[in-house]
C-alpha atoms as a PDB file:
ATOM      1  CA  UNK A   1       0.000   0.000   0.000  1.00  0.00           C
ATOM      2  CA  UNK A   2       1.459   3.190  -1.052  1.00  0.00           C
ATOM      3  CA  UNK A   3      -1.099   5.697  -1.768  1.00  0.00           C
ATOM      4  CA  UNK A   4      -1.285   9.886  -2.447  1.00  0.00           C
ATOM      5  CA  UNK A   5      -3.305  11.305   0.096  1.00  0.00           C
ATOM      6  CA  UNK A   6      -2.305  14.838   0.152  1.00  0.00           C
ATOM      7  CA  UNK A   7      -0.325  17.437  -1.429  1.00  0.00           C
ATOM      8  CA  UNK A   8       0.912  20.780  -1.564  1.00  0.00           C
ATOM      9  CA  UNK A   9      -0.612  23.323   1.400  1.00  0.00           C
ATOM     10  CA  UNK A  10      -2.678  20.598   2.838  1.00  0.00           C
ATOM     11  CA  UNK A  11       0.562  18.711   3.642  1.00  0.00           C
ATOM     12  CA  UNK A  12       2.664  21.074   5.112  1.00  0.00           C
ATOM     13  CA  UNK A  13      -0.383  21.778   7.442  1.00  0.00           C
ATOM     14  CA  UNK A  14      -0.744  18.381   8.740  1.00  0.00           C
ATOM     15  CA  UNK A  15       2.725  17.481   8.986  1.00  0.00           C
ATOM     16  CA  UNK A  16       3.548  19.686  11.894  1.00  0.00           C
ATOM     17  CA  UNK A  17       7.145  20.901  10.445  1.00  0.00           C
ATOM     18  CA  UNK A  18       5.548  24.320  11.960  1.00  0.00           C
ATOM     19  CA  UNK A  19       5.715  23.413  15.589  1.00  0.00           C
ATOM     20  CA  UNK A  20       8.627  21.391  15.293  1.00  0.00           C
ATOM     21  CA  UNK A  21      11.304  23.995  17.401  1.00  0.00           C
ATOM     22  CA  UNK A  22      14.169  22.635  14.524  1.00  0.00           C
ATOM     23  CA  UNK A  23      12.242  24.653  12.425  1.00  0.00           C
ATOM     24  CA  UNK A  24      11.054  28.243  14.526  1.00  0.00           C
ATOM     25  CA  UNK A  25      13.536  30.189  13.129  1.00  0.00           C
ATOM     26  CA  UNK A  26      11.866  29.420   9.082  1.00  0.00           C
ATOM     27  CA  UNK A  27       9.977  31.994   8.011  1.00  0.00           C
ATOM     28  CA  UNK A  28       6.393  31.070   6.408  1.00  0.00           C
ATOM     29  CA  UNK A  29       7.867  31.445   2.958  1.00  0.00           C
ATOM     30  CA  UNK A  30       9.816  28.312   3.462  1.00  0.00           C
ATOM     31  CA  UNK A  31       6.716  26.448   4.511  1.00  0.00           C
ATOM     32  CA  UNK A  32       5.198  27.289   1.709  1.00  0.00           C
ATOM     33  CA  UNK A  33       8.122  26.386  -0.785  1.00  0.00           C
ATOM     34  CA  UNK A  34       8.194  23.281   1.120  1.00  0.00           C
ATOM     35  CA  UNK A  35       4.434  22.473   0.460  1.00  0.00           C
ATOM     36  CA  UNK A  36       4.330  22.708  -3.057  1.00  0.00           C
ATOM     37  CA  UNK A  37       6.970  19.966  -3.512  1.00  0.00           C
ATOM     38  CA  UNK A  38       4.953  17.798  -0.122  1.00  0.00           C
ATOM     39  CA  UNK A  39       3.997  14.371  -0.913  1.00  0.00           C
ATOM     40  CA  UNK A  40       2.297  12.438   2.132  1.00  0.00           C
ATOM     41  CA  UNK A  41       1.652   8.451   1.458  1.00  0.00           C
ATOM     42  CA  UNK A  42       0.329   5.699   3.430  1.00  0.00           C
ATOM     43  CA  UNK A  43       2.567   2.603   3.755  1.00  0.00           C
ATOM     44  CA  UNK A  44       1.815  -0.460   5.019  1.00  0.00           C
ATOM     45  CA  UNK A  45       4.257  -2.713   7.382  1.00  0.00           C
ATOM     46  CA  UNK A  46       7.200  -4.036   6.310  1.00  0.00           C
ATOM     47  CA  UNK A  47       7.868  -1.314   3.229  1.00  0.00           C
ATOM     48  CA  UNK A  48      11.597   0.026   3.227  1.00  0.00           C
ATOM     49  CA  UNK A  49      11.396   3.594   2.868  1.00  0.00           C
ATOM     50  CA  UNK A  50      14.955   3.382   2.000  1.00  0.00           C
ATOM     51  CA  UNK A  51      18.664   1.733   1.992  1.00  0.00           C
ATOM     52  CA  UNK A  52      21.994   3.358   3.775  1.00  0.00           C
ATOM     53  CA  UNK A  53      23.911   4.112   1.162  1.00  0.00           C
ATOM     54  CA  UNK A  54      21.315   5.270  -1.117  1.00  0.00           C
ATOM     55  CA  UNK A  55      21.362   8.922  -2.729  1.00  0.00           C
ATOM     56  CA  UNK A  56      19.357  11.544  -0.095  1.00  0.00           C
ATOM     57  CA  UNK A  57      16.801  13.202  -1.874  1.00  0.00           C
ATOM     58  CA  UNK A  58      14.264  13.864   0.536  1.00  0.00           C
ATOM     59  CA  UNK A  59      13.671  14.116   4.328  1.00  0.00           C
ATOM     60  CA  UNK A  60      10.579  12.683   5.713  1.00  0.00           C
ATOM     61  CA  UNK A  61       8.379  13.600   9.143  1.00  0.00           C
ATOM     62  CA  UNK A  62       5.861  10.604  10.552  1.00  0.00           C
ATOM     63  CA  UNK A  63       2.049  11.495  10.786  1.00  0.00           C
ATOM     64  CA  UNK A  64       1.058   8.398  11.783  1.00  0.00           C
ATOM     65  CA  UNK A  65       2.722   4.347  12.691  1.00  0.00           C
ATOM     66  CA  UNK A  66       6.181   4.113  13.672  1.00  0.00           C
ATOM     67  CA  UNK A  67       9.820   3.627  11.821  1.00  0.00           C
ATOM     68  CA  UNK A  68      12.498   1.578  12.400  1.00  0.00           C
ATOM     69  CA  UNK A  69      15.918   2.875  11.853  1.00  0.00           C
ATOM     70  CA  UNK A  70      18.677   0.188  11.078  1.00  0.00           C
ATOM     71  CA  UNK A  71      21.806  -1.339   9.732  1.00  0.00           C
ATOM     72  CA  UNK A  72      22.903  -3.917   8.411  1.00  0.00           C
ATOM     73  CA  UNK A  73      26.826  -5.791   9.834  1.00  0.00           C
ATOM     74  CA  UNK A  74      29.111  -7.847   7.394  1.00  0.00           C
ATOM     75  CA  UNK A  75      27.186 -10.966   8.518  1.00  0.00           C
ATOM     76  CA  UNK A  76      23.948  -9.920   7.036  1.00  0.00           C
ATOM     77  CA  UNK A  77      22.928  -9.174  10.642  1.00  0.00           C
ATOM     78  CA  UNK A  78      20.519  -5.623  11.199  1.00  0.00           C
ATOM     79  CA  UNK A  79      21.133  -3.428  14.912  1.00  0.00           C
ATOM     80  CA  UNK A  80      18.376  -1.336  15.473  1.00  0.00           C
ATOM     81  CA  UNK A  81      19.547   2.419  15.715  1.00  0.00           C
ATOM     82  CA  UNK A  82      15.852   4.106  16.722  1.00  0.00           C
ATOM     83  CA  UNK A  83      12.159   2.983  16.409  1.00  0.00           C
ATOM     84  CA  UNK A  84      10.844   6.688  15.365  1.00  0.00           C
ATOM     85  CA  UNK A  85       7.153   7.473  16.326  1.00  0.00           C
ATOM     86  CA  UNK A  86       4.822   9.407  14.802  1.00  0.00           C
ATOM     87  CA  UNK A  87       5.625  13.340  15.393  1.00  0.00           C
ATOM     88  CA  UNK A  88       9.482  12.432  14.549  1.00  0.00           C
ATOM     89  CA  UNK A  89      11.155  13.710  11.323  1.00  0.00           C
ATOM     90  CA  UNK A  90      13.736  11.375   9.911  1.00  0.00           C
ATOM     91  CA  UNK A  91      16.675  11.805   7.044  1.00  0.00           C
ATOM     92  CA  UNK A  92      17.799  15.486   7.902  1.00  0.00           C
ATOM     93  CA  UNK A  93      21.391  14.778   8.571  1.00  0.00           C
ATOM     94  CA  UNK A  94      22.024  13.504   5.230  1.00  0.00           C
ATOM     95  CA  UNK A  95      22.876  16.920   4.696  1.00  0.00           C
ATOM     96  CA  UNK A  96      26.079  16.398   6.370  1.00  0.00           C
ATOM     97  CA  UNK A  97      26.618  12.862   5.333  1.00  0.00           C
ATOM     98  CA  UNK A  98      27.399  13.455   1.925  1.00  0.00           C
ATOM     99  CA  UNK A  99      24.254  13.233   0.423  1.00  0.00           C
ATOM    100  CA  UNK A 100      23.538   9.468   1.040  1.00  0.00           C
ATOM    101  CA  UNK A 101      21.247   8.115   3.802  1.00  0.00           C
ATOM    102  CA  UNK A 102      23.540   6.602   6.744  1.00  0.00           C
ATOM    103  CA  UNK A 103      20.835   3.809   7.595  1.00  0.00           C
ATOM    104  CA  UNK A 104      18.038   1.944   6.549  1.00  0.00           C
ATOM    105  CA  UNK A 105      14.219   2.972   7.352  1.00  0.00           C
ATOM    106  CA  UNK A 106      12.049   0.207   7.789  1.00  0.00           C
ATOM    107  CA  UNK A 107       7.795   0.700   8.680  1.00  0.00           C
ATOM    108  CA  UNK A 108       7.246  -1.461  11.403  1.00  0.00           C
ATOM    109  CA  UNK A 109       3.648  -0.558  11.863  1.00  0.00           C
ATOM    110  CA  UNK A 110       1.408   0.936   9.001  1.00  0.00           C
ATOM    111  CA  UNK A 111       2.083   4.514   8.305  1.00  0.00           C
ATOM    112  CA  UNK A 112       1.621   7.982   6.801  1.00  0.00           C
ATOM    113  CA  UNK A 113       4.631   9.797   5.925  1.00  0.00           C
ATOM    114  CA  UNK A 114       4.965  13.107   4.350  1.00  0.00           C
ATOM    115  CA  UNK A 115       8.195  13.355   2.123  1.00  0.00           C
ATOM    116  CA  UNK A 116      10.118  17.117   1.384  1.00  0.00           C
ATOM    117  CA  UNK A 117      13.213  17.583  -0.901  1.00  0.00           C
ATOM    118  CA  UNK A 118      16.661  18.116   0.932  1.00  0.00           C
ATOM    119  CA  UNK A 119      17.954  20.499  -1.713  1.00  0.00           C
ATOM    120  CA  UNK A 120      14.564  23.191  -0.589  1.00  0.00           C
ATOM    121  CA  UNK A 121      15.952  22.814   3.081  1.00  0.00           C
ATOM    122  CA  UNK A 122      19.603  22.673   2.067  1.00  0.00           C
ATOM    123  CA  UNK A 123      18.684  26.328   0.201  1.00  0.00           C
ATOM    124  CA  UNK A 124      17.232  27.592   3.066  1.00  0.00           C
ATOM    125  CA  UNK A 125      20.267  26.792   5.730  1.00  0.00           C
ATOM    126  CA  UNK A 126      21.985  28.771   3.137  1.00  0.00           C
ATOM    127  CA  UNK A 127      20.570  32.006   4.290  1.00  0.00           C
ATOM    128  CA  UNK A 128      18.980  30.633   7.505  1.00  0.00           C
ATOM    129  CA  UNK A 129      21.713  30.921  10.185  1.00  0.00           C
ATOM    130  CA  UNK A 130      19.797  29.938  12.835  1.00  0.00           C
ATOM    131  CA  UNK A 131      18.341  27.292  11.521  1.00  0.00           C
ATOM    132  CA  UNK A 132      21.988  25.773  10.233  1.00  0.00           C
ATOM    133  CA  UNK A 133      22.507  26.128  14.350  1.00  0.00           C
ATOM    134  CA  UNK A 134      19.735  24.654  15.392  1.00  0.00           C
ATOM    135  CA  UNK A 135      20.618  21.733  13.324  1.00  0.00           C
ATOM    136  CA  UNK A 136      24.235  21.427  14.278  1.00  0.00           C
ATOM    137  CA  UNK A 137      22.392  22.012  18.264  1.00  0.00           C
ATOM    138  CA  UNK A 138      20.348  19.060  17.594  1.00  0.00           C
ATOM    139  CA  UNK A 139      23.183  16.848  16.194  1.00  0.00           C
ATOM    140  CA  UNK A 140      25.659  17.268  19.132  1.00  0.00           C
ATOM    141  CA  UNK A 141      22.783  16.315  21.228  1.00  0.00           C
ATOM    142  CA  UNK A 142      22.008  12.977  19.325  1.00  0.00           C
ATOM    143  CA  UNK A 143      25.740  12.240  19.500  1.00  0.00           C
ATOM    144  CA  UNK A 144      25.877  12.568  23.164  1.00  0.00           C
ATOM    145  CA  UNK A 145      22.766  10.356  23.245  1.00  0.00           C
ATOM    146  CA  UNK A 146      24.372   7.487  21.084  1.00  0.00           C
ATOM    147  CA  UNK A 147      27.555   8.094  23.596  1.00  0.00           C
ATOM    148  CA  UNK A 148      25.383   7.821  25.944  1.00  0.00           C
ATOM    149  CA  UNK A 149      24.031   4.286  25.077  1.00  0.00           C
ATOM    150  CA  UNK A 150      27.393   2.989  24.335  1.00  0.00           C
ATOM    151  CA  UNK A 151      28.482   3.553  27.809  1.00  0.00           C
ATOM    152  CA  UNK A 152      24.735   1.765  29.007  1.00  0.00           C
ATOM    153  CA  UNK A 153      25.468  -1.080  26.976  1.00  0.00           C
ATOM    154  CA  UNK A 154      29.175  -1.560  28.364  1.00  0.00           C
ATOM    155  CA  UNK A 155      28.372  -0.894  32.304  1.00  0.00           C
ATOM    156  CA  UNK A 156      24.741  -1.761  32.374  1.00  0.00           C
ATOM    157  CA  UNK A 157      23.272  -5.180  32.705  1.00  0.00           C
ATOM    158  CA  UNK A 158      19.775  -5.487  30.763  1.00  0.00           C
ATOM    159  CA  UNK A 159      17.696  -4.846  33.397  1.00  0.00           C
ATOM    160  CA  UNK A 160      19.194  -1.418  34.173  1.00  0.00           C
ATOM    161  CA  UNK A 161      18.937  -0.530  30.408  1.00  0.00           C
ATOM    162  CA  UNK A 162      15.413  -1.669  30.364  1.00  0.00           C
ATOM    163  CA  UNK A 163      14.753   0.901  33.392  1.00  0.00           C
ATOM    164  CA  UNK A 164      16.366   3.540  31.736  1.00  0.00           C
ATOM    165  CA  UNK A 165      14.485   2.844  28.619  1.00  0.00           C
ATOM    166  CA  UNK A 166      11.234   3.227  30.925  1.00  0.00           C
ATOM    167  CA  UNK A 167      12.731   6.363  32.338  1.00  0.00           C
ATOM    168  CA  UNK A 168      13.011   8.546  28.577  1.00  0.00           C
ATOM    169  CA  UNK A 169       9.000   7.564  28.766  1.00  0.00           C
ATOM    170  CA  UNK A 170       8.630   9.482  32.085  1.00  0.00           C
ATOM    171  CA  UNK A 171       8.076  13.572  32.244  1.00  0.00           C
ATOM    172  CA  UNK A 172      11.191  14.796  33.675  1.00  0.00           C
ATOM    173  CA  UNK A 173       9.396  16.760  36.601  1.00  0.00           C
ATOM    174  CA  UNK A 174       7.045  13.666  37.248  1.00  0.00           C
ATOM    175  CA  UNK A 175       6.427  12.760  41.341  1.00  0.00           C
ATOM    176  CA  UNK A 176       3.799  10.326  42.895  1.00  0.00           C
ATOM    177  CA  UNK A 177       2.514   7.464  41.315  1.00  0.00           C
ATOM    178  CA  UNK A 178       2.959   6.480  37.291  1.00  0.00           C
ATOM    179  CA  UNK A 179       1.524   4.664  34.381  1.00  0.00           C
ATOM    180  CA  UNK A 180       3.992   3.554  31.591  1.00  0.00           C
ATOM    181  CA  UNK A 181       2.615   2.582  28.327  1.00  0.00           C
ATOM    182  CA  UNK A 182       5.092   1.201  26.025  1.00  0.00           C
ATOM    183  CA  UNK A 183       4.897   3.162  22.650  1.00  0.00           C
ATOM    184  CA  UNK A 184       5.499  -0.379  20.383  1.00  0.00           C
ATOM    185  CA  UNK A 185       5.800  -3.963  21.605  1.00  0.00           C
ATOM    186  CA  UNK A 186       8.016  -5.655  22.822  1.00  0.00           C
ATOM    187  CA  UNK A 187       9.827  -7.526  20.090  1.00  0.00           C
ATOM    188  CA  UNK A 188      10.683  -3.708  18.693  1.00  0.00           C
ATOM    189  CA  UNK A 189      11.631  -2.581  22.676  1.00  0.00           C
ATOM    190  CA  UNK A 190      13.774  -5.302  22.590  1.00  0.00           C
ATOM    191  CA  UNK A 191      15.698  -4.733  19.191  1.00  0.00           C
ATOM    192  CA  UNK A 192      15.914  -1.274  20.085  1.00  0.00           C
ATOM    193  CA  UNK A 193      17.754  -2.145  23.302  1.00  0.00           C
ATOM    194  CA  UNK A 194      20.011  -5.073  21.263  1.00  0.00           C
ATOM    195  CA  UNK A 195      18.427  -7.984  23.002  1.00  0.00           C
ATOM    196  CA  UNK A 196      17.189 -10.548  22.131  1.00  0.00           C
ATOM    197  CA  UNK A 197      13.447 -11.324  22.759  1.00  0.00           C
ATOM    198  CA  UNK A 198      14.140 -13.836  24.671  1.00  0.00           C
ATOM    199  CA  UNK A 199      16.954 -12.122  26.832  1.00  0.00           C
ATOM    200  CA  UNK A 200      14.258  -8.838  27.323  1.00  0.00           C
ATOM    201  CA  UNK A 201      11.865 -11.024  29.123  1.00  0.00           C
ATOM    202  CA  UNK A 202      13.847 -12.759  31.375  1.00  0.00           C
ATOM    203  CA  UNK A 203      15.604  -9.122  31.812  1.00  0.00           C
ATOM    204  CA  UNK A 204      11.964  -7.500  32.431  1.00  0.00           C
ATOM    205  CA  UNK A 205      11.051 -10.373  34.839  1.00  0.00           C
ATOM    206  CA  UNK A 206      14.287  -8.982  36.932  1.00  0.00           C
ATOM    207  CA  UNK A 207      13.463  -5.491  36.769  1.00  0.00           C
ATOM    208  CA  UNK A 208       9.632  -6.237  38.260  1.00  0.00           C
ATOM    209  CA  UNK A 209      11.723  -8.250  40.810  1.00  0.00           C
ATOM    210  CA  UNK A 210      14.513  -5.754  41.799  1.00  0.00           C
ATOM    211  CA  UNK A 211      12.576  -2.519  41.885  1.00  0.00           C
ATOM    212  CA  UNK A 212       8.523  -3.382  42.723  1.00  0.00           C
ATOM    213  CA  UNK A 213       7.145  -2.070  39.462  1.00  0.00           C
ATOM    214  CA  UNK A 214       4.225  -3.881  37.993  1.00  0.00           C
ATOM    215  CA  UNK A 215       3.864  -5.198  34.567  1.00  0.00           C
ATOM    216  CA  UNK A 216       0.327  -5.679  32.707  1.00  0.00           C
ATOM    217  CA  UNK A 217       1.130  -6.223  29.151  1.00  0.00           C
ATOM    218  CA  UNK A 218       2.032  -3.157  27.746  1.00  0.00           C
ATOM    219  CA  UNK A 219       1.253  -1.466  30.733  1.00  0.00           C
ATOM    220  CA  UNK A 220       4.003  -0.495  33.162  1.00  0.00           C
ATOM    221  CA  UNK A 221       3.121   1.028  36.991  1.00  0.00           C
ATOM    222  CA  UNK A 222       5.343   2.902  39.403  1.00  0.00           C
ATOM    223  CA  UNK A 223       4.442   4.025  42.829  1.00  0.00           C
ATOM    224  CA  UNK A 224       7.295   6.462  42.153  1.00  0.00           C
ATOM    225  CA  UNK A 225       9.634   7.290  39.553  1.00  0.00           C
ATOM    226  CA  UNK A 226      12.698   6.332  42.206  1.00  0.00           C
ATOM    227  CA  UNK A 227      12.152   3.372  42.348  1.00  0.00           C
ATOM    228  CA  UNK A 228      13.534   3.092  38.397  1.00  0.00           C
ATOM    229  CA  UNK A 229      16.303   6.031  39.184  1.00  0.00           C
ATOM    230  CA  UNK A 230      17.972   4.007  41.907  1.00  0.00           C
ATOM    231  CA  UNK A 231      17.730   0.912  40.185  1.00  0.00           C
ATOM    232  CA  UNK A 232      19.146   1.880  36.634  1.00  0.00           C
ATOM    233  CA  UNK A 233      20.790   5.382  37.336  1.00  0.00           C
ATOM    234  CA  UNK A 234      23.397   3.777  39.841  1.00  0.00           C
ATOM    235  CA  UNK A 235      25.286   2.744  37.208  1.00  0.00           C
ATOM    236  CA  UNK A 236      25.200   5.756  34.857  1.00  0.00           C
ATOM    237  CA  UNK A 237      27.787   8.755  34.683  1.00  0.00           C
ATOM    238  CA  UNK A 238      24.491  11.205  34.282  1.00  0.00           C
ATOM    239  CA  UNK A 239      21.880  12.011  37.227  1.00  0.00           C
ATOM    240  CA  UNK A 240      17.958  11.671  36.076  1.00  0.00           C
ATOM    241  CA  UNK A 241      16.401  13.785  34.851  1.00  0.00           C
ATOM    242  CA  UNK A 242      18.752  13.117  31.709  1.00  0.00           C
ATOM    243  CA  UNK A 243      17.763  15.414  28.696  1.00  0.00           C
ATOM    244  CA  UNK A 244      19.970  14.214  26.425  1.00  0.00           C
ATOM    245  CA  UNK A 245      17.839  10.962  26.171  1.00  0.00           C
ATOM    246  CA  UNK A 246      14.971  12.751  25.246  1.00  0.00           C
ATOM    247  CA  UNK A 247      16.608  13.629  21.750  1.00  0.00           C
ATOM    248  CA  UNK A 248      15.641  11.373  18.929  1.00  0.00           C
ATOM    249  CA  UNK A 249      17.392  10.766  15.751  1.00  0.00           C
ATOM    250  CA  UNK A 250      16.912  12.493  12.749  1.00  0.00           C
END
């Protein structure tokens, strides 16, 4: 499935690129520009939006399902870099990767997806200052992020990263009791994290043990965000509330 559903103005209102801070410093103009080159298609699970390696030519924001970000290792193997919800724009940092797409984008749940042309946006940081900053801004934070995850994957055991994963689903300022709902299941949780299936539930099972928190299905309760922040933050070089986890990829 891979149908037109709208174009032009009625695109770039509905995608949201408006409220997206990456973009406050655009003026209208480039909204409009933007729209008259907006294509927004529905695609069903499974379709590969596209290859690393292959020529950029447009970025793309989610209006609906979710995206899985990957690559593949000399074995044939894929490693999960993201699962990107719907709100998330993906593909802008081909810009700085020499025009090709440094992974693969996979739709793990059926989607609409609103494509725009790098070279409109490229024009624009030409002139846009700000908005060439706010990119870099956003980039240095993703690094830090993906440093960030190496150093949970080399001093964290899989319960702790499963806890911190639950943590990036919390409101920073959050107190009393809370409801987690995981935002895909757990086959995707569990690639995003590098585990196996198998290895995430017997990690989960742990976590329920170690720290009190109660598991119904997708459904995760707290009496208090602590008892996570103890559990997994113990053996992190950052103190919750950690805002550098709260960046996505893009």
């Amino acid at each position: 499935m891979q149908d037109c559903i709208y174009t032009a103005a009625e695109s770039v209102e509905r995608s949201g690129l408006k409220g997206l801070p990456l973009f406050k410093a655009c003026q209208d103009s480039f909204f409009q520009k933007m729209a008259k080159r907006a294509l927004t298609q529905k695609h069903s699970k499974g379709k590969i939006l596209f290859l690393h390696g292959d020529e950029a030519r447009y970025f793309y924001f989610i209006q609906k399902g979710l995206v899985r970000l990957f690559r593949e290792t000399l074995d044939g193997s894929q490693v999960t870099v993201d699962i990107l919800p719907a709100g998330q724009v993906l593909a802008l940092r081909t810009i700085f990767e020499d025009d090709l797409y440094p992974y693969s984008a996979e739709i793990v749940e059926n989607a609409e997806i609103t494509s725009y042309p790098l070279s409109y946006l490229k024009d624009e940081i030409q002139t846009n200052n700000t908005l060439a900053l706010n990119m870099l801004s956003s980039m240095s934070r993703c690094k830090r992020r993906k440093e960030q995850e190496i150093e949970h994957r080399e001093i964290q055991n899989a319960p702790q990263r499963i806890g911190c994963f639950l943590l990036r689903l919390i409101p920073q300022n959050k107190e009393g009791p809370v409801t987690i709902h995981l935002p895909y299941d757990k086959t995707l949780v569990a690639a995003r994290l590098g585990m196996q299936p198998e290895t995430f539930s017997r990690a989960l099972s742990k976590l329920k043990r170690e720290t009190g928190i109660k598991i119904k299905g997708a459904t995760i309760e707290l009496d208090t965000v602590q008892q996570l922040v103890q559990f997994s933050c113990a053996a992190c070089s950052s103190e919750f509330p950690c805002k550098d986890l709260q960046q996505r990829e893009f």
